[in-house]
N, C-alpha and C. Protein backbone atom coordinates (compact mmCIF):
# COMPACT_ATOMS: atom_id res chain seq x y z
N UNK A 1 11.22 212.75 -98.94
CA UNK A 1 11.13 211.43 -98.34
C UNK A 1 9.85 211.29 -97.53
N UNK A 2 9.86 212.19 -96.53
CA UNK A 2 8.34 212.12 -96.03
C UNK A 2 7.42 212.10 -96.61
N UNK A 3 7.14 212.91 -97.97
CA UNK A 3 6.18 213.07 -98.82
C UNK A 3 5.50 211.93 -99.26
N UNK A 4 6.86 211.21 -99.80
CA UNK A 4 6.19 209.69 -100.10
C UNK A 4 5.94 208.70 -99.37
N UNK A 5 6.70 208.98 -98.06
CA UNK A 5 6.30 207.91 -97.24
C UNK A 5 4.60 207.60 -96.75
N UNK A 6 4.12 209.11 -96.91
CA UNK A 6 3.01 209.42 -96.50
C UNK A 6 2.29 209.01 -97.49
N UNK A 7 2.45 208.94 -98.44
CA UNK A 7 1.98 208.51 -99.84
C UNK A 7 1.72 206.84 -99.96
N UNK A 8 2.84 206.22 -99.25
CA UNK A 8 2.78 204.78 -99.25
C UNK A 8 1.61 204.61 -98.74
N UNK A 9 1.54 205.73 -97.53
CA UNK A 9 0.66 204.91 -96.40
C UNK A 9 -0.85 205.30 -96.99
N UNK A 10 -1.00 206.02 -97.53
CA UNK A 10 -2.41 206.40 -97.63
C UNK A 10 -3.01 205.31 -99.12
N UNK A 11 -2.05 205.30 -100.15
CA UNK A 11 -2.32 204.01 -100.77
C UNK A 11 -2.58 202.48 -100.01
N UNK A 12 -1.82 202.91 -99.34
CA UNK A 12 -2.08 201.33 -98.01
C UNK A 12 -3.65 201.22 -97.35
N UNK A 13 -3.98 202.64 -96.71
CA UNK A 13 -4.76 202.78 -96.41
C UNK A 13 -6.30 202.45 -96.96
N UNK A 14 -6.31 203.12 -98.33
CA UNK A 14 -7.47 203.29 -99.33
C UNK A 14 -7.51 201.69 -99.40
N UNK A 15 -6.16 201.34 -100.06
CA UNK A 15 -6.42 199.74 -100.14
C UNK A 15 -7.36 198.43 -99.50
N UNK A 16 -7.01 198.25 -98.13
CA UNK A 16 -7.19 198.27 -97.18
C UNK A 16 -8.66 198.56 -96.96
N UNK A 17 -9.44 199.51 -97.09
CA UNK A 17 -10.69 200.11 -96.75
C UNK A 17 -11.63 199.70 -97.76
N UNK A 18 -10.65 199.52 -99.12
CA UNK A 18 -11.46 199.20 -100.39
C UNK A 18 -11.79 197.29 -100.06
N UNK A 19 -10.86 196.85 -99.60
CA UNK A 19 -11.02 194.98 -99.53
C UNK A 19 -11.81 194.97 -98.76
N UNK A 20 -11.87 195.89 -97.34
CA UNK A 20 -12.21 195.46 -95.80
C UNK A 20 -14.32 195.37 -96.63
N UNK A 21 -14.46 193.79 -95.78
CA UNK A 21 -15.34 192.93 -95.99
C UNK A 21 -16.03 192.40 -97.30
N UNK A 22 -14.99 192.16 -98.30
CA UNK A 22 -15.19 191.84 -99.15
C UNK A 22 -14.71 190.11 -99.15
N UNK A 23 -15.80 189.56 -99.76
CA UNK A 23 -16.06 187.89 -99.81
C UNK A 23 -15.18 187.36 -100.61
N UNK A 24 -14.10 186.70 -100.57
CA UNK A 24 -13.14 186.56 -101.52
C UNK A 24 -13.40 184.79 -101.69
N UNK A 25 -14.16 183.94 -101.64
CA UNK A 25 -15.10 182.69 -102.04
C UNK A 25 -14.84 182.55 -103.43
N UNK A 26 -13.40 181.64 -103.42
CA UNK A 26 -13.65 181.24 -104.86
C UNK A 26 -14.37 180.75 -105.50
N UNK A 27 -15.65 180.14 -104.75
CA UNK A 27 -16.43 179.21 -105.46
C UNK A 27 -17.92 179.82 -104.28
N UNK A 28 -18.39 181.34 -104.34
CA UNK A 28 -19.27 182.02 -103.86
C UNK A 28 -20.79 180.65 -103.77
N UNK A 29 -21.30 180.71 -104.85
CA UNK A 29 -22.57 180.05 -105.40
C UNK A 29 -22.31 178.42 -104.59
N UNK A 30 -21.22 178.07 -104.45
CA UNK A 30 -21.59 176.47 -103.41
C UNK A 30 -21.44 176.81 -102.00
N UNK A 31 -20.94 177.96 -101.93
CA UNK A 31 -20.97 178.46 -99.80
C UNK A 31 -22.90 178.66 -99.79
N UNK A 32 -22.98 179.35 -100.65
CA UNK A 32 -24.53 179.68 -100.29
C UNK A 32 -25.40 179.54 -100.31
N UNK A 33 -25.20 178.26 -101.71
CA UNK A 33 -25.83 177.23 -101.53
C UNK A 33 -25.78 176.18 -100.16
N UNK A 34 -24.46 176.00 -99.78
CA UNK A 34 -24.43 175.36 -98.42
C UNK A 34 -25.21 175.93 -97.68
N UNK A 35 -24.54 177.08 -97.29
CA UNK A 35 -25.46 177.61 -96.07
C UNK A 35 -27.10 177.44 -96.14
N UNK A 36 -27.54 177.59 -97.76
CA UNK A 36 -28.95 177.57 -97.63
C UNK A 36 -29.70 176.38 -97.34
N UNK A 37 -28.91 175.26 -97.91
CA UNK A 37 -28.92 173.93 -97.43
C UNK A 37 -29.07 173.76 -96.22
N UNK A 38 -27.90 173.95 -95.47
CA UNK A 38 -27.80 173.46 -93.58
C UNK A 38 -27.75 174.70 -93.05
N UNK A 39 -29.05 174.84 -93.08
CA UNK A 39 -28.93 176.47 -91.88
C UNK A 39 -28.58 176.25 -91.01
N UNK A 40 -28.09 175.14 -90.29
CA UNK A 40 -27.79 175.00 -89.02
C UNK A 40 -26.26 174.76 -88.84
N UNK A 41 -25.71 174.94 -90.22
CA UNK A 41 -24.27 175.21 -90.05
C UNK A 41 -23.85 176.38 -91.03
N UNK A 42 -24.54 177.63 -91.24
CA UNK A 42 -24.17 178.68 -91.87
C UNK A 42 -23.16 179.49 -90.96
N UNK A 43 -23.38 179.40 -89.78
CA UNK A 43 -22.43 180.27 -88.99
C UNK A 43 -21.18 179.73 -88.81
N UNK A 44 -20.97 178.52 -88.54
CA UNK A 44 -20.31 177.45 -88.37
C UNK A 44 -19.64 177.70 -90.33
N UNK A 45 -19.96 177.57 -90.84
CA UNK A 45 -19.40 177.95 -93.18
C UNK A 45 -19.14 178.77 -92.99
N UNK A 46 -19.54 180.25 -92.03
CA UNK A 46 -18.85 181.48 -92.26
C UNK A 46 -17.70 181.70 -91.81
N UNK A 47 -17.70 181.11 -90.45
CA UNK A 47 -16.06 181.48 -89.68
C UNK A 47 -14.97 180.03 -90.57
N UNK A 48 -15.88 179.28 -91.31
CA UNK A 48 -14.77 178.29 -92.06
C UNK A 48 -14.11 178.52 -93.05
N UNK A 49 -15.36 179.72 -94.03
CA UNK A 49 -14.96 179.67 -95.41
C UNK A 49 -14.72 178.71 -96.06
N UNK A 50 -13.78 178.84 -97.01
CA UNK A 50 -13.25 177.96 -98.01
C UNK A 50 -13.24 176.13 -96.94
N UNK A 51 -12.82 176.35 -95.77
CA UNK A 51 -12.36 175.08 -94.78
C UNK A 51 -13.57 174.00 -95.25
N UNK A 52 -14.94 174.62 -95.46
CA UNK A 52 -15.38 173.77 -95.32
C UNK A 52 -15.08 172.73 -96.28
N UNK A 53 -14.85 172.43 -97.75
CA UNK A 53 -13.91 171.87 -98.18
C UNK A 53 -12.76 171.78 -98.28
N UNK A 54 -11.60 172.70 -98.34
CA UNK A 54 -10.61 172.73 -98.44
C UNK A 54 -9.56 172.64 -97.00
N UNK A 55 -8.78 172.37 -97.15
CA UNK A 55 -7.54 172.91 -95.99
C UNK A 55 -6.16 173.08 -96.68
N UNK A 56 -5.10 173.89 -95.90
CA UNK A 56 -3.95 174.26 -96.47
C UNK A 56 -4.17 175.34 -97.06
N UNK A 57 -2.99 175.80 -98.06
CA UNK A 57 -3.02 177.13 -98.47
C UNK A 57 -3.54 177.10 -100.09
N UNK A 58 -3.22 176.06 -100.59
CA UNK A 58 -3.69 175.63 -101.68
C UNK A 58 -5.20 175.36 -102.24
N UNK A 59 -5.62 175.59 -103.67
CA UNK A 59 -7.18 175.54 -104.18
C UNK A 59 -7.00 173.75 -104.15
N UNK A 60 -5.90 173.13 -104.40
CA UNK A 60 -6.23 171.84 -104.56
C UNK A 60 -6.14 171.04 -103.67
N UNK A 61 -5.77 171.65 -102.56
CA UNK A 61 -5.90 170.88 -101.23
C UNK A 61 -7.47 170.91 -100.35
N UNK A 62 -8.05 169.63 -101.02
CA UNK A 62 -9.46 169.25 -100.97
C UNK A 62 -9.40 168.10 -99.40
N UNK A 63 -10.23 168.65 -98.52
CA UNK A 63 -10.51 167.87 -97.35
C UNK A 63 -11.70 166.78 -98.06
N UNK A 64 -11.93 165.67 -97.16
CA UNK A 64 -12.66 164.59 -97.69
C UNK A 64 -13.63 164.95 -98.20
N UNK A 65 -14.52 165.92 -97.59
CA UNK A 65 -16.01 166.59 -98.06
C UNK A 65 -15.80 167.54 -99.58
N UNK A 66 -14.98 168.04 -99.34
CA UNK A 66 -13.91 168.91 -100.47
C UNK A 66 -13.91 167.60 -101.78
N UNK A 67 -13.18 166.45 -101.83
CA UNK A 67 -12.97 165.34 -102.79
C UNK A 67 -14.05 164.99 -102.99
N UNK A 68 -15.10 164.47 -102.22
CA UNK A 68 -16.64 163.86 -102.52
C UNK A 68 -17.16 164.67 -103.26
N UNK A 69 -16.78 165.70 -103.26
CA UNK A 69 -17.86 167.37 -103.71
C UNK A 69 -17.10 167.15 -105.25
N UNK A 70 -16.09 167.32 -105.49
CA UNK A 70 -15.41 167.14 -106.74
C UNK A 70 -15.52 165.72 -107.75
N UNK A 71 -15.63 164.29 -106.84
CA UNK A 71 -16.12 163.63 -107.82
C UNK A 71 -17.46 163.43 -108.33
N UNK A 72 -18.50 164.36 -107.22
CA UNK A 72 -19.83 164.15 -107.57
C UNK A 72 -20.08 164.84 -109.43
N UNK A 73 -19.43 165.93 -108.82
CA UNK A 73 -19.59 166.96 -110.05
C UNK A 73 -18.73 166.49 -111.13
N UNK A 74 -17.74 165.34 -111.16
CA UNK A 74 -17.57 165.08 -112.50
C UNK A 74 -16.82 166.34 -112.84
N UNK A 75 -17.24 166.06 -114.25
CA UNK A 75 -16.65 167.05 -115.37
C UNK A 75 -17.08 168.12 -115.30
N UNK A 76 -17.81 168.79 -114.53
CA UNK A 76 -18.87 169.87 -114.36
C UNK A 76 -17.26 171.31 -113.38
N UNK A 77 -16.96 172.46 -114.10
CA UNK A 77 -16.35 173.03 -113.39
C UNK A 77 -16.66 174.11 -112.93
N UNK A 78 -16.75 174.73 -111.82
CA UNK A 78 -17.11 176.05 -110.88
C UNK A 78 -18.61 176.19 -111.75
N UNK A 79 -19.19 174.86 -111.28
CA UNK A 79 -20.94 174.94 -111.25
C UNK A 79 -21.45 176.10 -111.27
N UNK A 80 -22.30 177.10 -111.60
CA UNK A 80 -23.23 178.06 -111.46
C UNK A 80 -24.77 177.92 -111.45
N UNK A 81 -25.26 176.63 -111.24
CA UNK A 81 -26.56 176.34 -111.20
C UNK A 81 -26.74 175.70 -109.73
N UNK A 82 -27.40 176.72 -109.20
CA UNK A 82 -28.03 175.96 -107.16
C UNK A 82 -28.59 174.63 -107.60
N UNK A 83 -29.67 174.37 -107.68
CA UNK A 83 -30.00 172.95 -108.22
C UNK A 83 -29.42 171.92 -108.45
N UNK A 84 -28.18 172.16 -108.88
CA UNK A 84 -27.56 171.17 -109.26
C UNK A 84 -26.16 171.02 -108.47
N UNK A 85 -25.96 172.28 -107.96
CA UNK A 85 -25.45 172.07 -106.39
C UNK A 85 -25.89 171.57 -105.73
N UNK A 86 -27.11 172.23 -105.28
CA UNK A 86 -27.74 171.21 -104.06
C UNK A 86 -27.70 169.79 -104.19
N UNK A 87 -28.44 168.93 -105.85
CA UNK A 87 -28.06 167.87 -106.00
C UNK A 87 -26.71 167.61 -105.42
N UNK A 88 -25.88 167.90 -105.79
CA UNK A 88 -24.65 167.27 -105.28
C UNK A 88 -24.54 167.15 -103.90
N UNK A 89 -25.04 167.85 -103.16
CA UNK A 89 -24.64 168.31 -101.77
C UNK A 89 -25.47 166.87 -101.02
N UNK A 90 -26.85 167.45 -101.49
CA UNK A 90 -27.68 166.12 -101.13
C UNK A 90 -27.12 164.46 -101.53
N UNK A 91 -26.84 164.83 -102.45
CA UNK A 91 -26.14 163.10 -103.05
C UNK A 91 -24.93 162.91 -102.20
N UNK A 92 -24.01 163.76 -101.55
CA UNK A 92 -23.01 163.05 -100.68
C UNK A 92 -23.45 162.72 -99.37
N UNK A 93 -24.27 163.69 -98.70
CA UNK A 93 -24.64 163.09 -97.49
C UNK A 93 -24.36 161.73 -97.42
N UNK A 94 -24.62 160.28 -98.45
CA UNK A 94 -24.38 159.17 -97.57
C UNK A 94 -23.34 158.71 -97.85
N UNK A 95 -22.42 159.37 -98.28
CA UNK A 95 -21.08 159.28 -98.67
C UNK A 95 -20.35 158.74 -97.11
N UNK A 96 -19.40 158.36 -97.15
CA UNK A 96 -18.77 157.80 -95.84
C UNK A 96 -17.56 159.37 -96.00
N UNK A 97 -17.59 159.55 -94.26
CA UNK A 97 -16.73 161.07 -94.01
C UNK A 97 -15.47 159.74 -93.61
N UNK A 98 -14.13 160.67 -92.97
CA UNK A 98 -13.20 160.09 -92.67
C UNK A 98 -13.40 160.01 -91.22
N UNK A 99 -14.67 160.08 -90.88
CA UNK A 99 -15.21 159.91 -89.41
C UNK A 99 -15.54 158.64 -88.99
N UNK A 100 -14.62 157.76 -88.03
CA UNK A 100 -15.34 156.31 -88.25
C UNK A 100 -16.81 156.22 -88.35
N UNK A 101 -17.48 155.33 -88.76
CA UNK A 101 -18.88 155.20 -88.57
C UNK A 101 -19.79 156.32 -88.97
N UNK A 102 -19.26 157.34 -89.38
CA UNK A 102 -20.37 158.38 -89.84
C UNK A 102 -20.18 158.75 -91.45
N UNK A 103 -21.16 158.86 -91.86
CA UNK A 103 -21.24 159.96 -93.46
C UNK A 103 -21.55 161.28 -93.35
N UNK A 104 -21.31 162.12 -94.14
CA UNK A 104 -21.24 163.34 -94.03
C UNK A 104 -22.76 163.47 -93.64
N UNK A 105 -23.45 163.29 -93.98
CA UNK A 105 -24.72 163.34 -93.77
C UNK A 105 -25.32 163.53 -92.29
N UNK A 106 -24.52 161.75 -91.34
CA UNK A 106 -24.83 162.03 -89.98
C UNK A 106 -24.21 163.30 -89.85
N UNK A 107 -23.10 163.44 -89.75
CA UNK A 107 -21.91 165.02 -89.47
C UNK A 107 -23.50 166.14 -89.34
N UNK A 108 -23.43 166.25 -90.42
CA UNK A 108 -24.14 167.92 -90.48
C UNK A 108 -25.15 167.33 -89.74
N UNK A 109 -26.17 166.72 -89.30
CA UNK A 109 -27.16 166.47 -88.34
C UNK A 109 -27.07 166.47 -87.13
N UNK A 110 -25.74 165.93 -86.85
CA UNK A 110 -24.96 166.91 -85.63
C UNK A 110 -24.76 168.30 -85.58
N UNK A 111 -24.81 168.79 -86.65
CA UNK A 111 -24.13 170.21 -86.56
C UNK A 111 -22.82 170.36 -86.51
N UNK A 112 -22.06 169.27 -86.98
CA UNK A 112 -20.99 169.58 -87.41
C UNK A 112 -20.29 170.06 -88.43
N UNK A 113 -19.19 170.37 -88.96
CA UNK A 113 -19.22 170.11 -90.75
C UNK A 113 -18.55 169.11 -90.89
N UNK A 114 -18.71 169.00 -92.26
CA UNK A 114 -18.59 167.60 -92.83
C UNK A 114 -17.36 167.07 -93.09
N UNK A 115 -16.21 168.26 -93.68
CA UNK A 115 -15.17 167.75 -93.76
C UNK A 115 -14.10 167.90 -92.94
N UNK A 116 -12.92 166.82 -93.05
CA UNK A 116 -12.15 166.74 -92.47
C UNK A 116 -10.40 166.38 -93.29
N UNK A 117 -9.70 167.47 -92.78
CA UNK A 117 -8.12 167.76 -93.73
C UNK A 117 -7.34 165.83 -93.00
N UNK A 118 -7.18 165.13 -94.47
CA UNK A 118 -6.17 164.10 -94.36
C UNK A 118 -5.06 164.18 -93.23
């Protein structure tokens, strides 16, 4: 019994050591593109992750910046071209946020981020 218990733990362990700081960004290539975009909110995208579009536990639970980002791109799915990220990124800025009176655009010029969970 001990044998294996010890066994659990060290599989636990390795586990564990093997994830620890690994980027789990379902969609890697538009964070870094963000960040490279608004350096002035990369730190601010890192402690958000996924938040910055999304909220909830769910991939389809898209915050407003999250939905703008999805109809820009159309038919286009898990993009792999920066360029054409960035296009997108740049093309919502004058998108209206769920911020009275602001578009995502003002947002990040604040230094804020852009989206915000319904």
């Amino acid at each position: 019994m001990r044998k294996s218990l010890w066994s659990v733990g060290a599989v636990a362990l390795a586990m564990s050591v093997m994830s620890a700081g690994q980027n789990v960004d379902a969609r890697p290539g538009y964070a870094k593109v963000f960040k490279d975009t608004y350096a002035n909110l990369a730190e601010k995208a890192d402690e958000a992750k996924c938040g910055v579009c999304h909220f909830g536990s769910k991939k389809t639970d898209r915050n407003d910046y999250g939905v703008a980002m999805s109809k820009a791109f159309g038919d286009i799915k898990n993009c792999k071209d920066d360029a054409k990220i960035k296009e997108v990124l740049t093309k919502i800025e004058a998108d209206k946020s769920s911020t009275e009176g602001k578009t995502f655009g003002d947002l990040i010029k604040a230094g804020e981020l852009p989206g915000k969970a319904p």
